[in-house]
Protein backbone atom coordinates (compact mmCIF):
# COMPACT_ATOMS: atom_id res chain seq x y z
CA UNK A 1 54.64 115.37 116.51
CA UNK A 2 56.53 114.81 112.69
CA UNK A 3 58.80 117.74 111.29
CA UNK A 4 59.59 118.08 108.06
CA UNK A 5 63.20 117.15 106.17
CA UNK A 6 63.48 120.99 105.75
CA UNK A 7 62.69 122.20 109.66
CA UNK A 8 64.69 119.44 110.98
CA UNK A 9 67.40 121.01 108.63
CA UNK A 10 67.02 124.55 109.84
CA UNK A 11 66.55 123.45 113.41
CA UNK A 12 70.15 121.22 113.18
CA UNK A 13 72.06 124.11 111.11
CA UNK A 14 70.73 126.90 113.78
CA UNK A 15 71.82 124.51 116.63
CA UNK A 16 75.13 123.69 115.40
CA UNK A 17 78.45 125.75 115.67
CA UNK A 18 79.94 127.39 113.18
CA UNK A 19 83.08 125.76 112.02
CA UNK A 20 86.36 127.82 111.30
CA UNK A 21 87.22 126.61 107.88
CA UNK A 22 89.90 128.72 107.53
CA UNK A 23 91.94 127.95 110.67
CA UNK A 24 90.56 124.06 110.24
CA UNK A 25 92.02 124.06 106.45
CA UNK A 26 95.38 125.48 108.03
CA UNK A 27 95.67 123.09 110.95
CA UNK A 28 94.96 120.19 108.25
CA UNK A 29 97.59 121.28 105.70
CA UNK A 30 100.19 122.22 108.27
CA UNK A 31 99.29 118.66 110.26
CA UNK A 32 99.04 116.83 106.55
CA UNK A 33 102.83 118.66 105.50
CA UNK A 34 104.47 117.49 108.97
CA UNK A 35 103.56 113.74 108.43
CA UNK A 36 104.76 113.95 104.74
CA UNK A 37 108.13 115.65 105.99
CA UNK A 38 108.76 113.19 108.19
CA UNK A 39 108.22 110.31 105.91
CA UNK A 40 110.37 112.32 103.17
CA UNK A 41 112.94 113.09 105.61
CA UNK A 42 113.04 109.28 106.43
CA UNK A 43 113.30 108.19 102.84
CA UNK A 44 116.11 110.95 102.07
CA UNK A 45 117.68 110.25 105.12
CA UNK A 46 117.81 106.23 104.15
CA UNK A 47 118.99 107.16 100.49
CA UNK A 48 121.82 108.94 101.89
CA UNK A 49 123.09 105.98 104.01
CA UNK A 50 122.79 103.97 100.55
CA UNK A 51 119.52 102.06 100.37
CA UNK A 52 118.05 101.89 97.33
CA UNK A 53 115.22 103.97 96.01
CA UNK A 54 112.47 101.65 96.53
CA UNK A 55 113.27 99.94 99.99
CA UNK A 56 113.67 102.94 101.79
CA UNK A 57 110.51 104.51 100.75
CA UNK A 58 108.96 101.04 102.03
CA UNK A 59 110.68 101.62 105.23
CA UNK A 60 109.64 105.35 105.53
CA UNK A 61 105.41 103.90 105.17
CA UNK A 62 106.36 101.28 107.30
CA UNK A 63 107.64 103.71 109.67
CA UNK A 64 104.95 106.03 109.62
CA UNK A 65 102.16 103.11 109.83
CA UNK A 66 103.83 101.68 113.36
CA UNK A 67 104.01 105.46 114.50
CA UNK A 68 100.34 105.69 113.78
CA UNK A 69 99.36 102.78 114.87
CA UNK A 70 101.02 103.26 118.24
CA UNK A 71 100.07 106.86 118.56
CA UNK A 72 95.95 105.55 118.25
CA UNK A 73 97.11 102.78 120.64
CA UNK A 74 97.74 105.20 123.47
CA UNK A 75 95.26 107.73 122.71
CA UNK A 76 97.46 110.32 121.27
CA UNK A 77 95.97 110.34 117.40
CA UNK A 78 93.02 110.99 118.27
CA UNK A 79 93.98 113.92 120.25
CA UNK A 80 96.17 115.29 117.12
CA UNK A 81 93.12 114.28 114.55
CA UNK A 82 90.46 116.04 116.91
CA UNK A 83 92.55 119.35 115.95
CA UNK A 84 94.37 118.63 112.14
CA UNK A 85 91.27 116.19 111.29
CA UNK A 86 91.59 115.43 107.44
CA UNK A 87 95.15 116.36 108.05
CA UNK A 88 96.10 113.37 109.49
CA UNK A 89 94.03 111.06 106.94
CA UNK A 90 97.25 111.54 105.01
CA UNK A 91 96.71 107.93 103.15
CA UNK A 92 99.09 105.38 105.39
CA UNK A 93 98.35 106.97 108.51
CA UNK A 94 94.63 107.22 107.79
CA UNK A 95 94.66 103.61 106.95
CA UNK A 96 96.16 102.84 110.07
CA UNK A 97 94.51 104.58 112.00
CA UNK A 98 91.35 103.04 110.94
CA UNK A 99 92.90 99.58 111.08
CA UNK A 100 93.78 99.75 115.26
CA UNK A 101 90.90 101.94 115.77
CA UNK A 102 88.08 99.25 115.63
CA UNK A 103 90.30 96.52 116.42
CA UNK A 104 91.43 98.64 120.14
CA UNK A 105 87.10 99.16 120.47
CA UNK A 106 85.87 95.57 120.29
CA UNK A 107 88.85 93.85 121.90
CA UNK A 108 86.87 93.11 125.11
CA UNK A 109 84.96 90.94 122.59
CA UNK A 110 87.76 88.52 121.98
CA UNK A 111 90.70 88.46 120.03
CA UNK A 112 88.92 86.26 116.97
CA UNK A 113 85.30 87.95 117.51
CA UNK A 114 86.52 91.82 118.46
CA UNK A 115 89.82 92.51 117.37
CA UNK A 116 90.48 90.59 114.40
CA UNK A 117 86.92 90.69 112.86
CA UNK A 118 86.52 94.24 113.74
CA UNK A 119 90.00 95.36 112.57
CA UNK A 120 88.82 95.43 108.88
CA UNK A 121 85.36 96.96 109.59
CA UNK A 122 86.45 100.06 107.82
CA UNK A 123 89.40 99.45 105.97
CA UNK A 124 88.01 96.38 104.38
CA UNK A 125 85.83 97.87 102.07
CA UNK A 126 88.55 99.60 100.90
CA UNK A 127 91.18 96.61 100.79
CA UNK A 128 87.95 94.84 98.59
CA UNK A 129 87.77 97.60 96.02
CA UNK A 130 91.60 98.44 96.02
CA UNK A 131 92.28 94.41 95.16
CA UNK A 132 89.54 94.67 92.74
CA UNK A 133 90.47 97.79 90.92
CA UNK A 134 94.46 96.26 90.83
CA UNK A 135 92.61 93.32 89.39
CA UNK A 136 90.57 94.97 86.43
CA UNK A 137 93.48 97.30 85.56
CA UNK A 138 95.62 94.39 85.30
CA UNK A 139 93.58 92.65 83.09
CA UNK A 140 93.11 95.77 80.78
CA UNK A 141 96.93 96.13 80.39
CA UNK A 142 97.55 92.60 79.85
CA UNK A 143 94.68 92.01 77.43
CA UNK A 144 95.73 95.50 75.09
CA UNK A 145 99.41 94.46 75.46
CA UNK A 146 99.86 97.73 77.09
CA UNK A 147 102.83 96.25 79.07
């Protein structure tokens, strides 16, 4: 028995819930704002005590990577994403999340074979294409003397 592209569509939209976009858009934004606050609140809070501009903000991602990182360690992330999802992709803590994620799922594997090799299964591509997009745009300013 073959369905068509079209039935199998139907079928899967009749059998799946409907998802509160609303309340999901809130949770996101609200989830998305706290992590931001916190990282601003770091950062200010380091500027006051009288580090400069740019090494505090490093601290404050730094901060909020090991957070993340330790939060998807014990389980806790996941819980929070389930709820805020694309709230907690908030760049850095997306990142790291999807850094320890793999890396926690194929560590029975070995720490050369599961963890390490796994750890850049999803953030590599985007490592590749980050290093390469640096790379072209740094060749474009320094070849038009746009420096």
């Amino acid at each position: 028995m073959s369905i068509s592209n079209e039935e199998y569509g139907y079928m899967t939209k009749r059998a799946s819930p409907k998802s509160p976009v609303l309340l999901d858009s809130f949770k996101a934004f609200i989830v998305g704002g706290i992590i931001c606050a916190i990282a601003e609140g770091l950062n200010q809070w380091l500027l006051f005590y009288g580090l400069g501009e740019k090494p505090s903000r490093t601290i404050a991602m730094i901060v909020i990577i090991v957070i993340t990182a330790l939060l998807t360690a014990i389980g806790i992330f996941d819980n929070i994403a389930k709820h805020a999802g694309a709230g907690t992709m908030v760049p850095i803590s997306g990142f790291a999340n999807s850094m320890v994620s793999p890396a926690l799922e194929f560590k029975a594997e070995g720490h050369i074979l599961g963890t390490a090799a796994q750890m850049f299964s999803i953030a590599g591509p985007v490592v590749v294409f980050g290093c390469s997009a640096a790379t072209i745009y740094g060749l474009i300013i320094y070849f038009f003397g746009l420096y």
